[in-house]
Protein backbone atom coordinates (compact mmCIF):
# COMPACT_ATOMS: atom_id res chain seq x y z
CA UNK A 1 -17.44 1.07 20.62
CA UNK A 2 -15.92 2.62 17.78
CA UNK A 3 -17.48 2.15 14.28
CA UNK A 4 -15.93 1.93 10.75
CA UNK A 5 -17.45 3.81 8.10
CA UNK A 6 -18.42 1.33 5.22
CA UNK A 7 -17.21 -1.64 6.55
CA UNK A 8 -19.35 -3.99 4.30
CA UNK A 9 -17.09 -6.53 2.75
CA UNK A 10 -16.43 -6.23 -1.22
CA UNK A 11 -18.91 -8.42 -2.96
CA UNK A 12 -17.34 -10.74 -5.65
CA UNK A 13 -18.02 -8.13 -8.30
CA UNK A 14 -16.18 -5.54 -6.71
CA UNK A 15 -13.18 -7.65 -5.89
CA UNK A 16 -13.01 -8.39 -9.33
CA UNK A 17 -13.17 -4.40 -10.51
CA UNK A 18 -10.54 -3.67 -8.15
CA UNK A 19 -8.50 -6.69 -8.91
CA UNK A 20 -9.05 -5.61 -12.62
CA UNK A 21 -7.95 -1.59 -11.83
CA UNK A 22 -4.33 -3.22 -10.28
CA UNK A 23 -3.40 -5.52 -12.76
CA UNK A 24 -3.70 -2.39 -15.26
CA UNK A 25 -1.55 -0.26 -13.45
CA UNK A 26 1.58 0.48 -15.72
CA UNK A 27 4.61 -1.13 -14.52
CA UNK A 28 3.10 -4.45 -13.48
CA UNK A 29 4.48 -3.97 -10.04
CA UNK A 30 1.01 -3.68 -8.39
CA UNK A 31 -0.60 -6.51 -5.79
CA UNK A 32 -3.17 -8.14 -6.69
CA UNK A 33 -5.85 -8.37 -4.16
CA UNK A 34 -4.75 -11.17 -2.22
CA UNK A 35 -1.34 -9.63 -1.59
CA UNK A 36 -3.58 -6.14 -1.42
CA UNK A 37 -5.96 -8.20 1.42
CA UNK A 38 -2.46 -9.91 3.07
CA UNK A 39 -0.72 -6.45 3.14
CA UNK A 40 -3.62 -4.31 4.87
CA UNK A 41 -4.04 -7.27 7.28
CA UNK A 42 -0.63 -6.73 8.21
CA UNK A 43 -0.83 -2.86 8.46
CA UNK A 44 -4.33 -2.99 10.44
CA UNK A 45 -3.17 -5.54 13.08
CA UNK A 46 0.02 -4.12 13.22
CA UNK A 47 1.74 -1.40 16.19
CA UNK A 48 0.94 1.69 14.47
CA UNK A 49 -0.76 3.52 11.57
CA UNK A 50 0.72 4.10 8.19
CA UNK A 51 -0.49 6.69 6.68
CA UNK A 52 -1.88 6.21 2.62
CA UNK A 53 1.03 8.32 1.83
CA UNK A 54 3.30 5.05 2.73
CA UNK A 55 1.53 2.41 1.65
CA UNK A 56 -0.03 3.49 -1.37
CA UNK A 57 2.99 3.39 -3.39
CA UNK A 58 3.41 0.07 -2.32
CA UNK A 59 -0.32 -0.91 -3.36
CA UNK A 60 0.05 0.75 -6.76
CA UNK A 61 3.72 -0.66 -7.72
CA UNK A 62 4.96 3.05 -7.57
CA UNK A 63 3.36 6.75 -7.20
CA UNK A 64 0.00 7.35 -7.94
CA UNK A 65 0.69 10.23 -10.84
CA UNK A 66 3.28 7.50 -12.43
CA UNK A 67 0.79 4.16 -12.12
CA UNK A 68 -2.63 4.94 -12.32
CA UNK A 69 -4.91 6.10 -15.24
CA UNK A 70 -8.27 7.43 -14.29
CA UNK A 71 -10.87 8.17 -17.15
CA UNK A 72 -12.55 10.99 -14.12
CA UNK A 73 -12.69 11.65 -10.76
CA UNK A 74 -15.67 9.67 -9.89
CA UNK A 75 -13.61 6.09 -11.29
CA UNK A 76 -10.59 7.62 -8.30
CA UNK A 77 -13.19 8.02 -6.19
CA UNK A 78 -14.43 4.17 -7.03
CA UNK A 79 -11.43 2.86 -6.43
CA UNK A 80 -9.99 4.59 -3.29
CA UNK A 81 -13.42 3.99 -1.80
CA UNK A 82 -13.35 0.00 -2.52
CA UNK A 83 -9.61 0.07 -0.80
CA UNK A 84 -10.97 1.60 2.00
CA UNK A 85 -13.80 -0.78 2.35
CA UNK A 86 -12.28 -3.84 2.05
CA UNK A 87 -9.48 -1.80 4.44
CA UNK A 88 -12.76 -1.14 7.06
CA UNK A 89 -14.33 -4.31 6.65
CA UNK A 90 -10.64 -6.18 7.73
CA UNK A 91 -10.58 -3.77 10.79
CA UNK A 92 -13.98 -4.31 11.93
CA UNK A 93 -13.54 -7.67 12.14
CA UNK A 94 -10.92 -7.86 13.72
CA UNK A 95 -11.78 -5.04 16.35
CA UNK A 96 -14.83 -7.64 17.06
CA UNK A 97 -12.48 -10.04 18.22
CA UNK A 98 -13.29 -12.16 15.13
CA UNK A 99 -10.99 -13.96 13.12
CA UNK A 100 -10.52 -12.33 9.84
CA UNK A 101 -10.90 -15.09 6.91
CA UNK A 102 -7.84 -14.05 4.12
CA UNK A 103 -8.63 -13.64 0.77
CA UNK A 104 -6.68 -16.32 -1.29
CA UNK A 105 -7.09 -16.78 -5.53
CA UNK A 106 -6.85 -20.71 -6.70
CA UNK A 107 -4.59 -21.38 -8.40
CA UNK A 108 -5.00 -23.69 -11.83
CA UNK A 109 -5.04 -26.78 -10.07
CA UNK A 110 -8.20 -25.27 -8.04
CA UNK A 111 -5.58 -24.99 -5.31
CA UNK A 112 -5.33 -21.54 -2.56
CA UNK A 113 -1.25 -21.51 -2.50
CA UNK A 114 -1.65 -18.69 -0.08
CA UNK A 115 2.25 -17.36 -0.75
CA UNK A 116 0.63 -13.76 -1.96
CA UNK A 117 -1.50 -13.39 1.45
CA UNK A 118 2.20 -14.01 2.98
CA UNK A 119 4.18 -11.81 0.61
CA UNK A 120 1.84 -9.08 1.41
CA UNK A 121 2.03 -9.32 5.10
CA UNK A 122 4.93 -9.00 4.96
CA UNK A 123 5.31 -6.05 2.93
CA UNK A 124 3.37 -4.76 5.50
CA UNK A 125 5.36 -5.80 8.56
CA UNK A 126 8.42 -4.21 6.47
CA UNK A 127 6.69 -0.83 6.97
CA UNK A 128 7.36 -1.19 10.54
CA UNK A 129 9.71 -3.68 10.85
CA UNK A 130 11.62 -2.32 14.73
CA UNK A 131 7.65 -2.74 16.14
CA UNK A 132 6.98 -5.92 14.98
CA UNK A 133 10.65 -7.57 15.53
CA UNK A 134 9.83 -8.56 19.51
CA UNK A 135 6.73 -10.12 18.23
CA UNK A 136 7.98 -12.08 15.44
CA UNK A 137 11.13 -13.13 17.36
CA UNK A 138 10.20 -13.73 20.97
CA UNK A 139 9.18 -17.14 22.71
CA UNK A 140 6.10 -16.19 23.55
CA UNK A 141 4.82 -14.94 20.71
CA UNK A 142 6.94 -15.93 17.52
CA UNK A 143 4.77 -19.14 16.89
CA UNK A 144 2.08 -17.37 15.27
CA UNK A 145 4.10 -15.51 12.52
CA UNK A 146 5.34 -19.74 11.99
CA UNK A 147 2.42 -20.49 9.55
CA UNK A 148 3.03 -16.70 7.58
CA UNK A 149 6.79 -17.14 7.56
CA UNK A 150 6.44 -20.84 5.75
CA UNK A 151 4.16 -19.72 3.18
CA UNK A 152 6.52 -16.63 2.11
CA UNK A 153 9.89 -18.64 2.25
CA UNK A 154 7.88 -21.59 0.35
CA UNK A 155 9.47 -20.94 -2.89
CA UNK A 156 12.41 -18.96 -2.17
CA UNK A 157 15.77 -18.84 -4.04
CA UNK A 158 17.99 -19.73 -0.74
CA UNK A 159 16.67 -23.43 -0.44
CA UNK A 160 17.99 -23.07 3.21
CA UNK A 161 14.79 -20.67 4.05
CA UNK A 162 12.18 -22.99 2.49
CA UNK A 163 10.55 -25.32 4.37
CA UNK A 164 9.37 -28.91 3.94
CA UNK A 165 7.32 -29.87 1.03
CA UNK A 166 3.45 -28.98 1.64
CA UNK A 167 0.62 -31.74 1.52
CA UNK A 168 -2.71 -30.09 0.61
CA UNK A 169 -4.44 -30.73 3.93
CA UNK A 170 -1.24 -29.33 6.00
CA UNK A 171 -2.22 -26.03 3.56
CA UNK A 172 -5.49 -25.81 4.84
CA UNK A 173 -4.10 -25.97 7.88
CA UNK A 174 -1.66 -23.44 7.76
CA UNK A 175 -3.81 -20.82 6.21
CA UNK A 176 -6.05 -21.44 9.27
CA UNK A 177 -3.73 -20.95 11.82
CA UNK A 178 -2.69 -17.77 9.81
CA UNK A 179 -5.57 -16.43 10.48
CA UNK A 180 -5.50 -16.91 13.89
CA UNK A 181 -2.26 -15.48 13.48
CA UNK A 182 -3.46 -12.53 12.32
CA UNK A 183 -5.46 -12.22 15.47
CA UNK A 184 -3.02 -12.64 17.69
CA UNK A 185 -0.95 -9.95 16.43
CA UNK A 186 -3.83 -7.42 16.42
CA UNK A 187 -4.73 -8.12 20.12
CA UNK A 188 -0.91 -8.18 21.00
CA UNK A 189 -0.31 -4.63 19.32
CA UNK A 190 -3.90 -2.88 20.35
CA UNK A 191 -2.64 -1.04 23.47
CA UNK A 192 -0.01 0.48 21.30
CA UNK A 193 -2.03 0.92 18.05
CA UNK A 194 -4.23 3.23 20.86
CA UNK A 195 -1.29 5.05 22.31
CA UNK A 196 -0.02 5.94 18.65
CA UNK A 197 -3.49 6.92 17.97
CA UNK A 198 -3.50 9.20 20.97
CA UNK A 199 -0.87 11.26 19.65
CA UNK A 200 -3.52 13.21 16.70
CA UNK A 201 -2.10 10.80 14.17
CA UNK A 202 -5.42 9.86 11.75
CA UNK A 203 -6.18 6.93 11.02
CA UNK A 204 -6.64 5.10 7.92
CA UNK A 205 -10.53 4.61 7.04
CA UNK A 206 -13.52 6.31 5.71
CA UNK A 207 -14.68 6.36 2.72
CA UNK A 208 -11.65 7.35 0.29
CA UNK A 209 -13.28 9.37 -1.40
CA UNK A 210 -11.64 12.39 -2.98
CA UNK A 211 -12.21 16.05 -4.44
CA UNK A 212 -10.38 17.95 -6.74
CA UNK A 213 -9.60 20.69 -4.05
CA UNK A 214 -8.78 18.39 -1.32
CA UNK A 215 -4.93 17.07 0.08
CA UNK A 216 -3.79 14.42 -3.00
CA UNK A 217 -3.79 10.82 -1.04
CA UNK A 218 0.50 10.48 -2.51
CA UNK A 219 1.19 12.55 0.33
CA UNK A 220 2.60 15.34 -1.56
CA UNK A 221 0.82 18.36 -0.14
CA UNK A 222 -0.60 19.65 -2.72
CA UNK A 223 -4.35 19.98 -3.98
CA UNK A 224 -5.25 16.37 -5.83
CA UNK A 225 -6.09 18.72 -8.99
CA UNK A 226 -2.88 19.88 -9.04
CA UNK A 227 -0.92 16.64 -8.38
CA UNK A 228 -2.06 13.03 -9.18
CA UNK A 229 -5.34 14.19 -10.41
CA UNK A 230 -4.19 16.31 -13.32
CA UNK A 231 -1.65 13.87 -14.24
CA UNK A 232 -3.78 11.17 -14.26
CA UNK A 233 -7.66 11.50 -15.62
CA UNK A 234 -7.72 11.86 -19.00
């Protein structure tokens, strides 16, 4: 059985730091951790790996060197690690055969709107948009992207795309069936998630944590000293 390294869930308090560390990133382009927990859902249960390379940029609202602001290495180090944790702890689940519970922020009315979990899947099904496309659109197994697909076109500017008006307790049950959803998609896509794999590709995981010497997580291909590092502890 394979086994993810660090795959204890984020306690509240470290939601909260990392939650705290994207909302600072400059730009203001960066998820918050309910599109953050919607978007790795998406890339975990999806037909094969992107590398941090891809999606980081997407995380951070832009390149590392150009977002981020590290006081030192060891507050990088915090950081990547709790991404790759809460990454871990979505994979294990699932890999268990569980159902994954999303991460959804009330809003003021004490209501979970759930439309970032949504816009962050799909962000993530964008990444790899040809291999999900027979999923999402065929008979068989288009229902379960139904629940996803309402909550991202819920408030969108073509009122053609949005649908009905949402009671509370039709919420609930939409964010439920999401999650089964999310299942669904992860057992549909394993046997090609394991040929991709087979091909020497790495895949996302570990701890995240990160030396000066070693490859810089942008993808670049240079030493993280000499790329997002230098530019960005001060």
């Amino acid at each position: 059985m394979r086994s993810f390294a660090q795959n204890k869930p984020l306690m509240d308090a470290e939601l909260d730091r990392l939650e705290e560390f994207l909302s600072g990133c400059k730009g203001g382009r960066a998820m918050n951790i309910e599109e953050l927990d919607g978007f790795f859902a998406a890339l975990i249960a999806g037909p094969e790996t992107v590398p941090p390379s891809e999606y980081l940029p997407e995380v951070f609202g832009g390149a590392m060197s150009d977002t981020c602001e590290f006081n030192e290495i060891n507050e990088v180090n915090d950081i990547l690690g709790l991404m790759m944790r809460h990454w871990n702890a979505i994979a294990a689940t699932l890999y268990k055969d569980d159902v994954y519970v999303p991460i959804l922020l009330e809003d003021e009315s004490g209501i979970c709107p759930g439309n970032d979990w949504a816009r962050g899947f799909m962000r993530g099904v964008e990444m790899r948009r040809e291999g999900w496309a027979e999923f999402i659109t065929s008979d068989k197994h288009g229902g379960w992207m139904i629940p996803v697909l309402m909550l991202y076109h819920e408030h969108d500017e073509e009122p053609g795309m949005r649908p009905k008006p949402i009671r509370q307790e039709k919420r609930e049950d939409i964010t439920l069936r999401m999650a089964a959803g999310l299942l669904a998609a992860y057992r549909h896509f394993r046997a090609e998630r394991q040929n991709y794999l087979s091909t020497d590709i790495p895949e996302p995981g570990g701890t995240g944590k990160i030396g000066r010497n070693d490859p810089c997580p942008c993808g670049s291909g240079k030493k993280y000293k000499r790329c997002c590092g230098g530019a960005t502890i001060h």
